[in-house]
N, C-alpha and C. Protein backbone atom coordinates (compact mmCIF):
# COMPACT_ATOMS: atom_id res chain seq x y z
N UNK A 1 0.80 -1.18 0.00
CA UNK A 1 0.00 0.00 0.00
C UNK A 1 0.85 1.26 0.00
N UNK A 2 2.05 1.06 0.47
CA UNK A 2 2.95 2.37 0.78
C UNK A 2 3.82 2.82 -0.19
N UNK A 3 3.79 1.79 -1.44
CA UNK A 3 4.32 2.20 -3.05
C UNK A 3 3.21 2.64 -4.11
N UNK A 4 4.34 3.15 -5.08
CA UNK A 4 3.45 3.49 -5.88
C UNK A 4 3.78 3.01 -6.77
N UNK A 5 2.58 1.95 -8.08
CA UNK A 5 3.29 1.52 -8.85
C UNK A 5 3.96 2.95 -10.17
N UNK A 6 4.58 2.48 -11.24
CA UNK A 6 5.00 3.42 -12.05
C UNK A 6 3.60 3.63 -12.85
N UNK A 7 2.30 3.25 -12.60
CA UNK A 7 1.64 4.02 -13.59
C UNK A 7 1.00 5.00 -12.88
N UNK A 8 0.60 4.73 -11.47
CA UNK A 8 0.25 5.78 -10.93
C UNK A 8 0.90 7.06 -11.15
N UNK A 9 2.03 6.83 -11.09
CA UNK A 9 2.71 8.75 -10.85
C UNK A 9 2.76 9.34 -12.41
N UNK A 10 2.38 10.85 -12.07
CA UNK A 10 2.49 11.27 -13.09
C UNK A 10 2.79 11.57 -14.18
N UNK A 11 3.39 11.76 -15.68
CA UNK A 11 4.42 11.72 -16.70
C UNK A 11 4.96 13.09 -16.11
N UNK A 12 5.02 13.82 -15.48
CA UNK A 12 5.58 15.06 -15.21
C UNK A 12 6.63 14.92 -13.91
N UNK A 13 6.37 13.66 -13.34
CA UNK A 13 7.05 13.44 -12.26
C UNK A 13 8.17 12.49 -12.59
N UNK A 14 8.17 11.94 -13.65
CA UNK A 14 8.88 11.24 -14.18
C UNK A 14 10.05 11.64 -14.73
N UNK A 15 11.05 10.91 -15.25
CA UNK A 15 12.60 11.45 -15.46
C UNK A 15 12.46 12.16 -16.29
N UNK A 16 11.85 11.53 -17.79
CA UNK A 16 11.63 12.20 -18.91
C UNK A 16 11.01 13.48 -18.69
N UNK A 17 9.51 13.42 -18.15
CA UNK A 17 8.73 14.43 -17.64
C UNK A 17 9.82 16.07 -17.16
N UNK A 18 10.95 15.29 -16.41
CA UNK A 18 11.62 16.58 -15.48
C UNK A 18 12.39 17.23 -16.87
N UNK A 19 12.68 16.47 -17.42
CA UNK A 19 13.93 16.74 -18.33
C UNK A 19 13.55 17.74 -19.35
N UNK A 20 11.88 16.96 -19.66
CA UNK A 20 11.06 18.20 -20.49
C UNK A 20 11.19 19.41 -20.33
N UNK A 21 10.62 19.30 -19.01
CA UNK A 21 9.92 20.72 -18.21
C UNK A 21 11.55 21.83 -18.29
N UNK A 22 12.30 21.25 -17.74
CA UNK A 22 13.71 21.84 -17.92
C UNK A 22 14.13 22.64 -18.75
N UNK A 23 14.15 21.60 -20.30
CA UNK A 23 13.84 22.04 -21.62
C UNK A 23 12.94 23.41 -21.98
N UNK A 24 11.51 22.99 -21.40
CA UNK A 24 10.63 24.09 -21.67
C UNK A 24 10.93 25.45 -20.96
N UNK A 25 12.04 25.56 -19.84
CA UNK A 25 12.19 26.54 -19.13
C UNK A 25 13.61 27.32 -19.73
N UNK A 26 14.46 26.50 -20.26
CA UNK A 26 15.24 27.26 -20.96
C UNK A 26 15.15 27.61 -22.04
N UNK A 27 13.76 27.09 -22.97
CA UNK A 27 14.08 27.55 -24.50
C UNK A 27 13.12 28.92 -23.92
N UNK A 28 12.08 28.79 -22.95
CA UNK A 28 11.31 30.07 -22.82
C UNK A 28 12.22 31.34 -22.26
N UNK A 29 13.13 30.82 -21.38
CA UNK A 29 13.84 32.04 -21.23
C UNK A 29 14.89 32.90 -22.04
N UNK A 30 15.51 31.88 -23.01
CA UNK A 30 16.21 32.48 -24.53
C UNK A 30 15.22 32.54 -25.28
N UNK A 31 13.92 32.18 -25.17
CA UNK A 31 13.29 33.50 -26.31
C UNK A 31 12.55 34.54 -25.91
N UNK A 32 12.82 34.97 -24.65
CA UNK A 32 12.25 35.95 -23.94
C UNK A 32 13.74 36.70 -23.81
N UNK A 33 14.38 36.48 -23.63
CA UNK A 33 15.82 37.16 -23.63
C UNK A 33 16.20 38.08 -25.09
N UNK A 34 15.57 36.58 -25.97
CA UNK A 34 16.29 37.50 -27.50
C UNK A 34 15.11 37.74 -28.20
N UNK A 35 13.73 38.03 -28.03
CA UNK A 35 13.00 39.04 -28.55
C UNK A 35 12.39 40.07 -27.82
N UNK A 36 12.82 40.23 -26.29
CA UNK A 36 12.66 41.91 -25.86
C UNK A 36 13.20 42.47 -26.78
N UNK A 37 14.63 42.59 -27.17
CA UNK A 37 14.56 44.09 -28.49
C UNK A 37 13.45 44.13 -29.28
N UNK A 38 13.17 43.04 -29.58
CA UNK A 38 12.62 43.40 -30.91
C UNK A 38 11.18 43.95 -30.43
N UNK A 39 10.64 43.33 -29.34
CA UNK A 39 9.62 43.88 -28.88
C UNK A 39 9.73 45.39 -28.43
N UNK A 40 10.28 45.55 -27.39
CA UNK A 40 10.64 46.93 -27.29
C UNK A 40 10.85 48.05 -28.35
N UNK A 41 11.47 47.47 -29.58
CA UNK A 41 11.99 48.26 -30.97
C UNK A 41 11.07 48.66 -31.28
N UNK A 42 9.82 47.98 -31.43
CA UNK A 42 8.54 48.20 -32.27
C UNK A 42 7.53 49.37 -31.21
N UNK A 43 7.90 49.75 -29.84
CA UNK A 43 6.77 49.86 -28.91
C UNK A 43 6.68 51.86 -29.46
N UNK A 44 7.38 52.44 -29.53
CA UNK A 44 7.40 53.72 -30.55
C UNK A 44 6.68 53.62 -31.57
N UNK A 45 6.71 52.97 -32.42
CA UNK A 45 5.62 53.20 -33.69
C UNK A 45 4.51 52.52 -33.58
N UNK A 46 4.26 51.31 -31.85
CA UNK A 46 2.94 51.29 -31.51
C UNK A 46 2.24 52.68 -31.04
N UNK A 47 3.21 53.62 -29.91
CA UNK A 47 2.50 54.70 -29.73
C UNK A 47 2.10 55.22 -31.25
N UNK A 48 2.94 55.41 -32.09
CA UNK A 48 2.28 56.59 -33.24
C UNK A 48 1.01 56.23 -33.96
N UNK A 49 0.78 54.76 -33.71
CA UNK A 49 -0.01 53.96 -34.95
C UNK A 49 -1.64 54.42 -33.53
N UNK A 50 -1.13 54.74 -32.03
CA UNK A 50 -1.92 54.64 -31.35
C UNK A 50 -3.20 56.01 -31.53
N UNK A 51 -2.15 57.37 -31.99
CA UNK A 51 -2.27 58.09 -31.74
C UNK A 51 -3.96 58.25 -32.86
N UNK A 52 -3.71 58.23 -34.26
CA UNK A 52 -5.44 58.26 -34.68
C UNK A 52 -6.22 57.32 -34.21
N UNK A 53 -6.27 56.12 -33.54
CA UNK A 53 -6.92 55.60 -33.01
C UNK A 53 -7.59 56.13 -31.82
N UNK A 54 -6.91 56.49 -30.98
CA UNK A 54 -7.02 57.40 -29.91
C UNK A 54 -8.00 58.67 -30.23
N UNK A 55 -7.47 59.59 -31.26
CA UNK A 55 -8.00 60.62 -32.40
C UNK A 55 -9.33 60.11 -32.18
N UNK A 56 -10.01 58.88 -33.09
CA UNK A 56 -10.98 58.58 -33.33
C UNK A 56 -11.88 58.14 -32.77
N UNK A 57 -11.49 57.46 -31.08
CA UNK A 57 -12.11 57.17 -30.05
C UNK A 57 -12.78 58.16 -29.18
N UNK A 58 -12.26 59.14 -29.25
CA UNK A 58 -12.22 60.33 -28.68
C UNK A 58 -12.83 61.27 -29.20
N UNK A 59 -13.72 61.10 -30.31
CA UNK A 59 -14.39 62.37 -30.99
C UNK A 59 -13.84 63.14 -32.33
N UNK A 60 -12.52 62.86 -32.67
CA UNK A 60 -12.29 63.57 -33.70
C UNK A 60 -12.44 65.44 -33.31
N UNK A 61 -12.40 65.82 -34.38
CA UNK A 61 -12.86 67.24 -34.69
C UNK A 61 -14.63 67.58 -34.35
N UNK A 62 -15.42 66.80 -33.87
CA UNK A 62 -16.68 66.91 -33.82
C UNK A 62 -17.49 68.45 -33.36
N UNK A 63 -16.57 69.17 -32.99
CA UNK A 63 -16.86 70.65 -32.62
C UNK A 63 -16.74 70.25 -31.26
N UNK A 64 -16.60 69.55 -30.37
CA UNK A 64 -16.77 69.40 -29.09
C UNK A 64 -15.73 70.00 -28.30
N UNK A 65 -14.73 70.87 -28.52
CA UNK A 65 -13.85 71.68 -28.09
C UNK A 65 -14.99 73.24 -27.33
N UNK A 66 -15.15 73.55 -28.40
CA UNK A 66 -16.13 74.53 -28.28
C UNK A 66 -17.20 74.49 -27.26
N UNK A 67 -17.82 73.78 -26.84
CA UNK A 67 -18.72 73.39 -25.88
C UNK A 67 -18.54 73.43 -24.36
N UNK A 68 -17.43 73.56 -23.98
CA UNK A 68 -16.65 73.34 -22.48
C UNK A 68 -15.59 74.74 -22.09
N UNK A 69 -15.88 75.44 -21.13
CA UNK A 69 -14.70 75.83 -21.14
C UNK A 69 -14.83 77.34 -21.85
N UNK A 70 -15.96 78.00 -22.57
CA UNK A 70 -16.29 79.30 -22.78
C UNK A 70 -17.26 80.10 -21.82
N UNK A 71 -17.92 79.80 -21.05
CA UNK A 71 -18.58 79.94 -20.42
C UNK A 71 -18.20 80.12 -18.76
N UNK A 72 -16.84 79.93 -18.63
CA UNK A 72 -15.84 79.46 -17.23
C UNK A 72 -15.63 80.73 -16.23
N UNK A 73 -14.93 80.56 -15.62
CA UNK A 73 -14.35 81.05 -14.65
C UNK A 73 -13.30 82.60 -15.08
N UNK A 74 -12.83 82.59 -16.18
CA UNK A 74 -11.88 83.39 -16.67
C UNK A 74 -12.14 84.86 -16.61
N UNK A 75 -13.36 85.32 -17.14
CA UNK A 75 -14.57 86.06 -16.90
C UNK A 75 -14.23 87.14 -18.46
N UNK A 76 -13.07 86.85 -19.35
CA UNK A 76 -12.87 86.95 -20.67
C UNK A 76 -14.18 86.81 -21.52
N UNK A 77 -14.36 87.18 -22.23
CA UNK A 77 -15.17 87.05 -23.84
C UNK A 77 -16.75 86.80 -23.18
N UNK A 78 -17.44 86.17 -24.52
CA UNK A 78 -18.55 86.36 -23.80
C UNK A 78 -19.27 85.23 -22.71
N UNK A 79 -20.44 85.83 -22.28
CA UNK A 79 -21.12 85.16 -21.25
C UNK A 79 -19.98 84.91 -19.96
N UNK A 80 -19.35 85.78 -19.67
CA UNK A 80 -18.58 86.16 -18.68
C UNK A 80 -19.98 86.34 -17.33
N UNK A 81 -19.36 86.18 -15.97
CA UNK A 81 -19.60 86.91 -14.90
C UNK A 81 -19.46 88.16 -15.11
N UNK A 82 -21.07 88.86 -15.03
CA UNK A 82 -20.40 90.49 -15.19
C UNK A 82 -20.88 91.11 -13.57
C-alpha cells in the first residue's frame, strides 16, 4: 500500500517528464531574452499607430472643443460673470 506503482505517478514526475519541463524553461527564457529588443523596438511606432486611433475614439474634430470651457471662470469674452 505504501508504493506506488510506475503508472500511478504522473508523466511530469517522471525522469523524462523533469527533463522536459527543464527544456521548456530554458528555450522560454532564450526567447524571452532575444526578442525583448525586438519587442521593445517596435513599442514607438505602436505609440504613433496609437495616436489616430485614440483621435478617433475620442471624438475627432466633432466641434466638441467649443462646448466646455467658454462659459468658465476666466470672466474673458462672452457670457462672462459680469
Amino acid at each position: 500500500m505504501g508504493e506506488e506503482s510506475p503508472r500511478d505517478r504522473s508523466w511530469f514526475r517522471s525522469r523524462s517528464g523533469l527533463v522536459f519541463l527543464a527544456f521548456l524553461g530554458i528555450a522560454a527564457f532564450f526567447i524571452i531574452t532575444e526578442h525583448t529588443a525586438h519587442v521593445l523596438g517596435i513599442l514607438p511606432y505602436l505609440l504613433l499607430l496609437a495616436c489616430p486611433l485614440l483621435h478617433w475614439l475620442h471624438g475627432g474634430h466633432r466641434g466638441g472643443h467649443g462646448k466646455h470651457g467658454t462659459n468658465g471662470g476666466s470672466g474673458g469674452g462672452e457670457g462672462g460673470v459680469r
